[in-house]
C-alpha atoms as a PDB file:
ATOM      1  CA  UNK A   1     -66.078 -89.269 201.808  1.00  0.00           C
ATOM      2  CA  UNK A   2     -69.438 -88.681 199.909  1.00  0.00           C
ATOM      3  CA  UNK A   3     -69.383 -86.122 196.541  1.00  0.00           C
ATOM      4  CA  UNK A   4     -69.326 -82.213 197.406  1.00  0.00           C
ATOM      5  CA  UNK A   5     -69.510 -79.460 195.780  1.00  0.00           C
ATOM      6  CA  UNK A   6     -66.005 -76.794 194.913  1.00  0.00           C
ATOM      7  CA  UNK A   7     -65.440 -74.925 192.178  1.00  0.00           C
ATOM      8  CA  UNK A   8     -62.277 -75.438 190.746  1.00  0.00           C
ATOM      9  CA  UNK A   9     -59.747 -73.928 187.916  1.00  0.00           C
ATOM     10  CA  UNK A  10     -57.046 -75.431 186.607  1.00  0.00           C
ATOM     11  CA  UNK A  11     -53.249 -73.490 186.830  1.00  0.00           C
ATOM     12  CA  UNK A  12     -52.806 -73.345 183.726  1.00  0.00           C
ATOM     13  CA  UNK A  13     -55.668 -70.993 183.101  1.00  0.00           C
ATOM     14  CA  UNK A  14     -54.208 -69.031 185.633  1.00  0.00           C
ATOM     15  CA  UNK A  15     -50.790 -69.203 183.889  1.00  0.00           C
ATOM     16  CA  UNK A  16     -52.153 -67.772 180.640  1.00  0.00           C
ATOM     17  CA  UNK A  17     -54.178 -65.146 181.898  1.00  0.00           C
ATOM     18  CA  UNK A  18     -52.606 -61.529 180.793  1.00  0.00           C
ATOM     19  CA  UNK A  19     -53.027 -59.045 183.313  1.00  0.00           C
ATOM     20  CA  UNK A  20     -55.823 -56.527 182.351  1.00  0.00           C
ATOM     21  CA  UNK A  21     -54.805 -52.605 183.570  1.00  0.00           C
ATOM     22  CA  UNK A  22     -52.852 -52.011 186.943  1.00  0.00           C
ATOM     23  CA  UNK A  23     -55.332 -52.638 189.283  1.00  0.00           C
ATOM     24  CA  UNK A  24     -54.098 -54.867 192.187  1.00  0.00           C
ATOM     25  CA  UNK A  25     -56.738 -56.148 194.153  1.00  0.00           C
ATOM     26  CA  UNK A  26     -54.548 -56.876 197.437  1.00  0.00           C
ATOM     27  CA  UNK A  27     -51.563 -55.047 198.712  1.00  0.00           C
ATOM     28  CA  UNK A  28     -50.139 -58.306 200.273  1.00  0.00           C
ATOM     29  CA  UNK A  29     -50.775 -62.083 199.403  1.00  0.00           C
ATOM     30  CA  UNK A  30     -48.859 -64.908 200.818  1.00  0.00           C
ATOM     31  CA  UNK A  31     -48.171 -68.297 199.654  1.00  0.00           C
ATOM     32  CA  UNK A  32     -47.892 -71.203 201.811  1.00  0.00           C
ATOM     33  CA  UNK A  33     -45.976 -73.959 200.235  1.00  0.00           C
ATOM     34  CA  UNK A  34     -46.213 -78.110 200.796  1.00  0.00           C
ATOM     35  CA  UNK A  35     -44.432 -79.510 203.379  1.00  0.00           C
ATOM     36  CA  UNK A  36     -46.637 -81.703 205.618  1.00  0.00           C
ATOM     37  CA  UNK A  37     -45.152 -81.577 209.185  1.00  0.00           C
ATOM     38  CA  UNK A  38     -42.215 -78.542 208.523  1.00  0.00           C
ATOM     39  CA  UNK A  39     -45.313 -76.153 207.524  1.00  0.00           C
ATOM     40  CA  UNK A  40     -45.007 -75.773 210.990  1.00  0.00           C
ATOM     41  CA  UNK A  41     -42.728 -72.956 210.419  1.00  0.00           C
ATOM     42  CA  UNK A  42     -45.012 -71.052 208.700  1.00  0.00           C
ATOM     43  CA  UNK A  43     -47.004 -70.272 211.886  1.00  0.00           C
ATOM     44  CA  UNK A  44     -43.558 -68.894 213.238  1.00  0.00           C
ATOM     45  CA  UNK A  45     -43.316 -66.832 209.996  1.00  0.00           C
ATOM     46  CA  UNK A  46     -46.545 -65.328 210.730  1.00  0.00           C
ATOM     47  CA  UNK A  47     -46.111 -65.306 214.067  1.00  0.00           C
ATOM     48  CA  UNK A  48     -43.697 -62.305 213.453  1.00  0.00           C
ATOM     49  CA  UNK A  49     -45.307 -60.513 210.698  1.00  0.00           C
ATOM     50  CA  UNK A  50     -47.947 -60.503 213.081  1.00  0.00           C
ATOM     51  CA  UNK A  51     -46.089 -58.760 215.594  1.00  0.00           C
ATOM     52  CA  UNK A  52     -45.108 -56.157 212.843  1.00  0.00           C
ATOM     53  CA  UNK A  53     -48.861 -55.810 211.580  1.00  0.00           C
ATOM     54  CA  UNK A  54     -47.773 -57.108 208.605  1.00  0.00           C
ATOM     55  CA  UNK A  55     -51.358 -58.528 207.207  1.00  0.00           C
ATOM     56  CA  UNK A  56     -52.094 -60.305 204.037  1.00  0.00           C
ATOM     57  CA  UNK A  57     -55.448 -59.684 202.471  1.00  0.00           C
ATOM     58  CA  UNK A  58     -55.149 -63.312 200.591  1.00  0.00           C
ATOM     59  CA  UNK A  59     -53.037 -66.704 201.063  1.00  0.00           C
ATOM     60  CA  UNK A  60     -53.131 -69.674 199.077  1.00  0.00           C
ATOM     61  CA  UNK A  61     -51.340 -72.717 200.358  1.00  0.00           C
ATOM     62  CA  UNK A  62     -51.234 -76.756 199.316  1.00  0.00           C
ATOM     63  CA  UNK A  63     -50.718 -79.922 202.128  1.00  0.00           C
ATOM     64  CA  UNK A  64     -50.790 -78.238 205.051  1.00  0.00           C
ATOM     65  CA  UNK A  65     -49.948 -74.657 203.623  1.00  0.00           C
ATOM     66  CA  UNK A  66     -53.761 -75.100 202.701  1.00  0.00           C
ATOM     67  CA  UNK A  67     -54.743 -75.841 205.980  1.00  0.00           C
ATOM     68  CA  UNK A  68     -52.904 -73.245 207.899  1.00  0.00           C
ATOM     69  CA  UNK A  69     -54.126 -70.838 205.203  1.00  0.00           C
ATOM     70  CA  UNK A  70     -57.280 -71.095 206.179  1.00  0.00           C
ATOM     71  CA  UNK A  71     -56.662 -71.123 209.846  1.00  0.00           C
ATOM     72  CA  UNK A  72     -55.093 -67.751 209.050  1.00  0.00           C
ATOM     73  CA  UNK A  73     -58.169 -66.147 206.673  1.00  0.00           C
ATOM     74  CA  UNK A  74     -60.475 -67.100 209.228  1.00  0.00           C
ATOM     75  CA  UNK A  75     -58.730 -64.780 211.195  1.00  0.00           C
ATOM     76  CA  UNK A  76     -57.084 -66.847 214.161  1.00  0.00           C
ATOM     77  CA  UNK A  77     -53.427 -65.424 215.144  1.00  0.00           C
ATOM     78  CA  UNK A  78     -50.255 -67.651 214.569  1.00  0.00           C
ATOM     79  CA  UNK A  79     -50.236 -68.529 218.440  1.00  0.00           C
ATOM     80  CA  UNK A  80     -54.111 -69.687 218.350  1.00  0.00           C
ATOM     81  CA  UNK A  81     -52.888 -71.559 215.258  1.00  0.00           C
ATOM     82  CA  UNK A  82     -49.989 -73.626 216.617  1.00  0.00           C
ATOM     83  CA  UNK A  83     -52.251 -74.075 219.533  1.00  0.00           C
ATOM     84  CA  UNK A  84     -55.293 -75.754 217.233  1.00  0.00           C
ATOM     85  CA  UNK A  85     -52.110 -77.627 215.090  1.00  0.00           C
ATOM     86  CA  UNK A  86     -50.188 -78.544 217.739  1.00  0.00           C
ATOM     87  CA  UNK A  87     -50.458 -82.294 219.534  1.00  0.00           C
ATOM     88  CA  UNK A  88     -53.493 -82.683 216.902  1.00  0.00           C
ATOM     89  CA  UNK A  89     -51.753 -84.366 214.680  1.00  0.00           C
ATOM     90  CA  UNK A  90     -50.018 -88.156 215.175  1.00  0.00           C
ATOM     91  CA  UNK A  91     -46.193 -87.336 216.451  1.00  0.00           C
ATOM     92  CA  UNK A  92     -45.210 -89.969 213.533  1.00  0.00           C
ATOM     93  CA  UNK A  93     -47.399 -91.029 210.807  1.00  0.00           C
ATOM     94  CA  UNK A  94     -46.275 -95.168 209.941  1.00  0.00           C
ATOM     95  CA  UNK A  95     -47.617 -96.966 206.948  1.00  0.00           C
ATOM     96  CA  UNK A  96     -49.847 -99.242 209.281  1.00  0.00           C
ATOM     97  CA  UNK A  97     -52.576 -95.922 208.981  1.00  0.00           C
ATOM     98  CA  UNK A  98     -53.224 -95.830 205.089  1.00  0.00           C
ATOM     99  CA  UNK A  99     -55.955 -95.434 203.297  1.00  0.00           C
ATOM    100  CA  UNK A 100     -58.519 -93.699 205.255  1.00  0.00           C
ATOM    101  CA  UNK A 101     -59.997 -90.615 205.583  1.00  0.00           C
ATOM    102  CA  UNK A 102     -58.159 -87.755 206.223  1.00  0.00           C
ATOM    103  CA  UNK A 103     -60.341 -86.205 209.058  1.00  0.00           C
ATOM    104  CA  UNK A 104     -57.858 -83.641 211.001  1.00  0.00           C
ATOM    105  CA  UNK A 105     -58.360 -80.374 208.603  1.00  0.00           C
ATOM    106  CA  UNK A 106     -62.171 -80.832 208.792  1.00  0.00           C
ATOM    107  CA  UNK A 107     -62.023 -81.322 212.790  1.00  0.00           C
ATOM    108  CA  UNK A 108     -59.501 -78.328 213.436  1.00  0.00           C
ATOM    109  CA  UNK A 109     -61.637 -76.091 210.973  1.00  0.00           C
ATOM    110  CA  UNK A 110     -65.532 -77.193 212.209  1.00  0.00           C
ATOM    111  CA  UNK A 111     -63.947 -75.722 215.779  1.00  0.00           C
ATOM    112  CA  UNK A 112     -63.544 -72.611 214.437  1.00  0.00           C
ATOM    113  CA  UNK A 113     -65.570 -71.771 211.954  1.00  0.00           C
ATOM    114  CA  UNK A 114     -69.953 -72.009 211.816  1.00  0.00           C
ATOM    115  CA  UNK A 115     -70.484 -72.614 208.121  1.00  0.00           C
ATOM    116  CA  UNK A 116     -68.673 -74.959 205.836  1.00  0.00           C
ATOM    117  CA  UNK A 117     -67.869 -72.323 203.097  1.00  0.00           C
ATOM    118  CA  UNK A 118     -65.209 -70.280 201.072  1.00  0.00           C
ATOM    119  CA  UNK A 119     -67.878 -67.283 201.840  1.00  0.00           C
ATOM    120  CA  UNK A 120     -67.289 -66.715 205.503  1.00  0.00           C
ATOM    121  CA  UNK A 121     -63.508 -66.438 205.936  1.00  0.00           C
ATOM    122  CA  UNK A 122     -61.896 -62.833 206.402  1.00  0.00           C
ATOM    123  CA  UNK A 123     -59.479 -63.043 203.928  1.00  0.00           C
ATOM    124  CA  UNK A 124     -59.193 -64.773 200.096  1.00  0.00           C
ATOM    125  CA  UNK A 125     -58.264 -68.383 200.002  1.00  0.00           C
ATOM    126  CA  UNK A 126     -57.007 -70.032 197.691  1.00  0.00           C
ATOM    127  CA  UNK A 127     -56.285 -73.591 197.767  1.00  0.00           C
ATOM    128  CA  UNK A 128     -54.377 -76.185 195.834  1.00  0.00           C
ATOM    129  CA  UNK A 129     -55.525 -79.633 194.684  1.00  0.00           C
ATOM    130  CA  UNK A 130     -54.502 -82.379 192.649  1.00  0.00           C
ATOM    131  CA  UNK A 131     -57.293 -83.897 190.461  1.00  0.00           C
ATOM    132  CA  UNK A 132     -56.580 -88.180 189.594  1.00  0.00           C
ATOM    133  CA  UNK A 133     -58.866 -87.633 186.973  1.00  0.00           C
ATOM    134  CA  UNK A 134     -57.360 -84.702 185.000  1.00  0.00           C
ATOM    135  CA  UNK A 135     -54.033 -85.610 186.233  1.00  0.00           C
ATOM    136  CA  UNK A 136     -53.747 -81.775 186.622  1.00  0.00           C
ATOM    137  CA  UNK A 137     -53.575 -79.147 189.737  1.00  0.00           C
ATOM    138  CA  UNK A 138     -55.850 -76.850 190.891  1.00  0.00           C
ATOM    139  CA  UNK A 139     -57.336 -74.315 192.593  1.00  0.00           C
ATOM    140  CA  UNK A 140     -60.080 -74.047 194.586  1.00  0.00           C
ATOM    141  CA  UNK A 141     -61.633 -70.595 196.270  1.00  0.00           C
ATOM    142  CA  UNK A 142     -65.774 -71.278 196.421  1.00  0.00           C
ATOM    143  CA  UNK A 143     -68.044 -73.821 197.755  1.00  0.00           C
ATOM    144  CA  UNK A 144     -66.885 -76.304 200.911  1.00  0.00           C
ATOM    145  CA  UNK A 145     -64.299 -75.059 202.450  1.00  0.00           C
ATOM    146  CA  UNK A 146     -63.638 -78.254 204.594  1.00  0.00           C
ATOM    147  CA  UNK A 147     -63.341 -81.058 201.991  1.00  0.00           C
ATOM    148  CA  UNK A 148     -61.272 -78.680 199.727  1.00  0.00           C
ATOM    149  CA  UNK A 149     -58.768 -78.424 202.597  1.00  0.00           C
ATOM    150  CA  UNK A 150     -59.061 -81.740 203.616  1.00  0.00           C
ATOM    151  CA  UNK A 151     -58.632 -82.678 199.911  1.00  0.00           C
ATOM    152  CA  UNK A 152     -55.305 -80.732 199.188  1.00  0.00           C
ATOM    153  CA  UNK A 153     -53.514 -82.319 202.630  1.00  0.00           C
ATOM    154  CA  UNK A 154     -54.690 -85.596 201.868  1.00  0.00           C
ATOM    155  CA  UNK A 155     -51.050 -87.388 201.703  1.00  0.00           C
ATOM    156  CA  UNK A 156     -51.278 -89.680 198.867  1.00  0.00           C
ATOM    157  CA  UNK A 157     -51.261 -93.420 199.807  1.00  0.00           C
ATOM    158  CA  UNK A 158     -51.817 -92.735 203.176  1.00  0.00           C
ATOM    159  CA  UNK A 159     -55.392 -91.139 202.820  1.00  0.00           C
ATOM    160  CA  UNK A 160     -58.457 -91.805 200.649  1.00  0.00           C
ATOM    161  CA  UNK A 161     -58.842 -88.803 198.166  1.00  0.00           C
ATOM    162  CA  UNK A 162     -61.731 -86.759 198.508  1.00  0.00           C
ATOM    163  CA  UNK A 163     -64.360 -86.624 196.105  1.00  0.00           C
ATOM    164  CA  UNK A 164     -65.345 -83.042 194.841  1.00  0.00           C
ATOM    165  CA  UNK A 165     -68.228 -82.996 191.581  1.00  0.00           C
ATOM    166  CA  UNK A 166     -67.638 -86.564 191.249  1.00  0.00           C
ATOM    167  CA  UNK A 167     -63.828 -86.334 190.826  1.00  0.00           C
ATOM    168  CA  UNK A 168     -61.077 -87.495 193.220  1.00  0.00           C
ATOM    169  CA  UNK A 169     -58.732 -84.805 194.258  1.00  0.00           C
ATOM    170  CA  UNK A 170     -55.726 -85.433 197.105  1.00  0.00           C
ATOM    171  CA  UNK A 171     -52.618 -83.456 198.238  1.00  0.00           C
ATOM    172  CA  UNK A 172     -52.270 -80.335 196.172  1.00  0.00           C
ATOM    173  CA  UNK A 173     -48.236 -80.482 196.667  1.00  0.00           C
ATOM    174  CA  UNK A 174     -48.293 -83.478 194.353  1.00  0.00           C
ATOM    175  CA  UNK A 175     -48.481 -80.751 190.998  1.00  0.00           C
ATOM    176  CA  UNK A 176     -47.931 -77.581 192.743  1.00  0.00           C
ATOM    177  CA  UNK A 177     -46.205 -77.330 195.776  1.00  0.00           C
ATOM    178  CA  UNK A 178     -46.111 -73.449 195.388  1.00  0.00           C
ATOM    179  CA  UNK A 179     -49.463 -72.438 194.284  1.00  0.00           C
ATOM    180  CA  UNK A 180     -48.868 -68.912 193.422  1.00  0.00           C
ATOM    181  CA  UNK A 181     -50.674 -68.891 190.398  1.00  0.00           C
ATOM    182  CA  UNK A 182     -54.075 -67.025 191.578  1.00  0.00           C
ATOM    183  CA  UNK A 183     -51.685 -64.166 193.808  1.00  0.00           C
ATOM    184  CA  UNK A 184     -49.766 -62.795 190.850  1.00  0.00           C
ATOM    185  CA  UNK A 185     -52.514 -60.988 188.930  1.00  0.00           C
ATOM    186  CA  UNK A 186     -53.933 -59.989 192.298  1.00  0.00           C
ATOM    187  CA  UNK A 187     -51.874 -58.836 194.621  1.00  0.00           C
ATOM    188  CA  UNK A 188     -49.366 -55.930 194.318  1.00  0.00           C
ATOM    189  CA  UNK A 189     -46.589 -57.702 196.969  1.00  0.00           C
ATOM    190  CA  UNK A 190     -45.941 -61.574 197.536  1.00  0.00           C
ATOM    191  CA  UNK A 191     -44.050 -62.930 200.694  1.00  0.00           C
ATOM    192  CA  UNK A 192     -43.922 -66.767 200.132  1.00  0.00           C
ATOM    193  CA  UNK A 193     -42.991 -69.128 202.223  1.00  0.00           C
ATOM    194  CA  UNK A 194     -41.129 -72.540 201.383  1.00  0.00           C
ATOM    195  CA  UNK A 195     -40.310 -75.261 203.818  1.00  0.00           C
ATOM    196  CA  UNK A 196     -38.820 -77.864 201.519  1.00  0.00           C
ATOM    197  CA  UNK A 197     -35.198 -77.460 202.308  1.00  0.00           C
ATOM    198  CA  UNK A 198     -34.525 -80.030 204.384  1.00  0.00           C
ATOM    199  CA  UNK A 199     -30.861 -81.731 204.753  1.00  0.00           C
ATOM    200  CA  UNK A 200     -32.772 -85.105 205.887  1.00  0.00           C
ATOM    201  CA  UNK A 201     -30.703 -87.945 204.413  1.00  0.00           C
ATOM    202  CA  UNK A 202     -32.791 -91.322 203.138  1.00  0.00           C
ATOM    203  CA  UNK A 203     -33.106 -93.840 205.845  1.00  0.00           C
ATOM    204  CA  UNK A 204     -32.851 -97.329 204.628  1.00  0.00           C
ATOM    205  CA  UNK A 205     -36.452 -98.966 205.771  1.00  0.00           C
ATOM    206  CA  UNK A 206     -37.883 -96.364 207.149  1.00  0.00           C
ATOM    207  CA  UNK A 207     -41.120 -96.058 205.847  1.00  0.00           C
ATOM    208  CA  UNK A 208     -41.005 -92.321 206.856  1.00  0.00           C
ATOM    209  CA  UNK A 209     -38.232 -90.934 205.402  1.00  0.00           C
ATOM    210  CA  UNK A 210     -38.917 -93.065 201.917  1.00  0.00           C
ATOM    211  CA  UNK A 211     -42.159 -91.416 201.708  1.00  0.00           C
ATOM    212  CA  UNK A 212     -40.632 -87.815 202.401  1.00  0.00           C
ATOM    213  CA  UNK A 213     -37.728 -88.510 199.717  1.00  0.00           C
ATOM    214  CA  UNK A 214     -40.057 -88.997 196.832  1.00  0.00           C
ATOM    215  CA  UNK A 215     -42.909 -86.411 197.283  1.00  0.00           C
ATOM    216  CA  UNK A 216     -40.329 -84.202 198.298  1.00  0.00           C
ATOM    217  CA  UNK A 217     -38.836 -84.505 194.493  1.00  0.00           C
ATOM    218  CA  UNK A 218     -42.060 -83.840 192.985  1.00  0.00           C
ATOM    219  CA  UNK A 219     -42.170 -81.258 190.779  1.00  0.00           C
ATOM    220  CA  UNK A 220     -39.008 -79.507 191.609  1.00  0.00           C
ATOM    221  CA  UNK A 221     -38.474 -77.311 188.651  1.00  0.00           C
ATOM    222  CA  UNK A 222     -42.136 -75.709 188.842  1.00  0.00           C
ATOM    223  CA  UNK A 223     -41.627 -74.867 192.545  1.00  0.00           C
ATOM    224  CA  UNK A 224     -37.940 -72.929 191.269  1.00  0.00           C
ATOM    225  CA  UNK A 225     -39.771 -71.350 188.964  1.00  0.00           C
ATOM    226  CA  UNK A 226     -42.805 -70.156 191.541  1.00  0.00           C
ATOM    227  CA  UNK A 227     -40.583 -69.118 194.054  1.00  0.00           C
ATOM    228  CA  UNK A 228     -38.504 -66.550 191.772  1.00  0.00           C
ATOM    229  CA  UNK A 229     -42.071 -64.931 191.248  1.00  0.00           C
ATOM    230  CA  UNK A 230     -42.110 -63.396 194.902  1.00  0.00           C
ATOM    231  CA  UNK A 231     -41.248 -60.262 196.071  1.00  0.00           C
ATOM    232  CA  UNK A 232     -40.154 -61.813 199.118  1.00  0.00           C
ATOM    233  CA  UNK A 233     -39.248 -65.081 199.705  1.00  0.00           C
ATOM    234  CA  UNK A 234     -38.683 -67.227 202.821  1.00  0.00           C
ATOM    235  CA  UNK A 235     -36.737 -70.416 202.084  1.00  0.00           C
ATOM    236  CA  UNK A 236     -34.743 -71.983 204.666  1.00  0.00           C
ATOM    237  CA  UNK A 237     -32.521 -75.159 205.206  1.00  0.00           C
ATOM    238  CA  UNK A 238     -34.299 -76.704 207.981  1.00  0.00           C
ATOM    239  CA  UNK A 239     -31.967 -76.080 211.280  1.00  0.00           C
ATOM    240  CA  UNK A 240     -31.885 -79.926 211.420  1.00  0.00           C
ATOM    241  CA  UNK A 241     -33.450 -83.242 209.441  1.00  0.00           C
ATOM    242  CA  UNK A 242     -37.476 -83.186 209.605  1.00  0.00           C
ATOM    243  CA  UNK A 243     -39.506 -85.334 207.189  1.00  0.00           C
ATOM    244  CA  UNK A 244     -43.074 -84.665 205.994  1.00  0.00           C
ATOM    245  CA  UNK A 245     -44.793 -87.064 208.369  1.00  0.00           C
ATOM    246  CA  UNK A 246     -42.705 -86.233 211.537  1.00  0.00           C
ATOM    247  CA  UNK A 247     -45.177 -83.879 213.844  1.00  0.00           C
ATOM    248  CA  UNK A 248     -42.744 -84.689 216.810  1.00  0.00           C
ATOM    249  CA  UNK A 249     -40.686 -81.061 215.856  1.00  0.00           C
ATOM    250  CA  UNK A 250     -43.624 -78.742 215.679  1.00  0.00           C
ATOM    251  CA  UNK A 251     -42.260 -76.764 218.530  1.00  0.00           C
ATOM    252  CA  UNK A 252     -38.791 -76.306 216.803  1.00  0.00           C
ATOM    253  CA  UNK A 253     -40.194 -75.893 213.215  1.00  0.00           C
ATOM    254  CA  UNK A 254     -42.261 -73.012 214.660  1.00  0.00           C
ATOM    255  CA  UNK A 255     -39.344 -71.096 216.704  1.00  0.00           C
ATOM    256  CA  UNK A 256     -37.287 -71.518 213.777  1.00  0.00           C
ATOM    257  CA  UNK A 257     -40.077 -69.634 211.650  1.00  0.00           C
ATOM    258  CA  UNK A 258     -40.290 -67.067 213.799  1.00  0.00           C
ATOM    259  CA  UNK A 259     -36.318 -65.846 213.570  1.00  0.00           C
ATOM    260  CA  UNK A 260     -36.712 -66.257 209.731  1.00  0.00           C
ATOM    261  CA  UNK A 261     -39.834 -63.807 210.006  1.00  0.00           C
ATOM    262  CA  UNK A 262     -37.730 -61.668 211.786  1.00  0.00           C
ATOM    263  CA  UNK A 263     -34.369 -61.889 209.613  1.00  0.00           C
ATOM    264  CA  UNK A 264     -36.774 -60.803 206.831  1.00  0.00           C
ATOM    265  CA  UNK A 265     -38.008 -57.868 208.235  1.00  0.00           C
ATOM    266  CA  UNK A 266     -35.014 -56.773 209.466  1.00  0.00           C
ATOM    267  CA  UNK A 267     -33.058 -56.911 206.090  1.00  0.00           C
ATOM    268  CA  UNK A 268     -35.926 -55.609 204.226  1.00  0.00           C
ATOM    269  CA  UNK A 269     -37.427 -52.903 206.645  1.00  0.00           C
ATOM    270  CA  UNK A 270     -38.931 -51.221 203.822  1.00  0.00           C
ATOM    271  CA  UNK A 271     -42.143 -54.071 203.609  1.00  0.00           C
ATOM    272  CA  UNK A 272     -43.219 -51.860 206.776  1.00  0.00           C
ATOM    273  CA  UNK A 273     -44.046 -49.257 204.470  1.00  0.00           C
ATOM    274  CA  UNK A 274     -45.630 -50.905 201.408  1.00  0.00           C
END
């Protein structure tokens, strides 16, 4: 993919910034973890705060967190989502389609949107990215919307990274599988969302569920640490084994979403009135 132009910032300028007065830009942010094919459930999660008119003003997501983030600040409901996501995708990735061009976030978010550009969504965006030069994550909210999505669910080893200022950035999940980093200075209430408990046991030569076993380990103590920062937090054992490349469970991913977006909202009626 030719060079393009993002801006970018690193976490850990976001990690060291102090909080300046009370002011809270947003009342409501939401994160939208890693998880290639379970992010699924996060369109059932929304699915239901939707029903409850529950509404972030900002998201910021990595993998496919970053693409239905921006499905969801461009303003398209959770059922027009898991209509664009669903079938789109290969039912099971295989090693035999590596190293190309990850062109599904670009072709599911050209349908929907007329410019390719931070600027024209409805909400803030933020999405995470993992830069092969810096060997650092980060975050990008300005400048071309499309290759910084494609960028942060490009599955490494599978896809070609994607070149932003004349560095190579790929799946933001690799660093920072939680990217809640730009949310906490900004928004007064964070529901996040984690899909990354999965009781999938390693099949021996599966190409599949090797892949899923080792990005799944990476980095697990910074994604503890993120999720404790919520006010909320959704973060389920998947109902059964799902890897990160297996698109065949879309359908149960996202009904098991929606009765955790529920559950929340029913222990915690008070979010209604935040």
């Amino acid at each position: 993919m030719g060079e393009t132009q993002c801006q970018a910032r690193r976490v850990s300028d976001y990690e060291h910034q102090t909080e300046t007065g009370s002011y809270k830009k947003y009342s409501l942010g939401l994160v939208l973890s890693g998880g290639g094919a379970r992010c699924f459930l996060q369109i059932g999660v929304l699915k239901a705060l939707e029903e409850h008119n529950l509404q972030a003003q900002a998201v910021a997501g990595s993998n496919l967190g970053a693409l239905i983030g921006a499905l969801y600040a461009a303003g398209l409901s959770a059922s027009e989502m898991l209509e664009k996501l669903n079938g789109i995708f290969p039912k099971k990735i295989r090693s035999s389609e590596i190293v190309q061009p990850f062109g599904v976030p670009g072709q599911v978010l050209r349908s929907v949107l007329s410019e390719n550009d931070f600027q024209v969504l409805k909400k803030k965006l933020y999405v995470g990215v993992t830069c092969l030069e810096s060997q650092s994550a980060e975050i990008l909210q300005k400048g071309k919307l499309f290759e910084a999505v494609s960028a942060s669910c490009s599955f490494p080893l599978l896809y070609t990274p994607v070149v932003l200022r004349g560095k190579h950035y790929l799946d933001g999940s690799l660093l920072n599988a939680f990217p809640i980093q730009p949310l906490e200075h900004s928004c007064k209430m964070v529901i996040g969302i984690n899909v990354n408990h999965s009781s999938e046991k390693l099949v021996q030569h599966s190409f599949q569920s090797l892949y899923s076993k080792i990005f799944s380990m990476t980095p697990g103590q910074q994604v503890q640490n993120a999720l404790h920062k919520c006010k909320y937090l959704i973060d389920p054992y998947l109902s059964s084994p799902c890897s990160l490349l297996d698109f065949s469970q879309a359908d149960r991913l996202y009904e098991q979403g929606y009765r955790e977006g529920v559950k929340l909202i029913e222990e915690n009626p008070e979010i209604l009135h935040k």
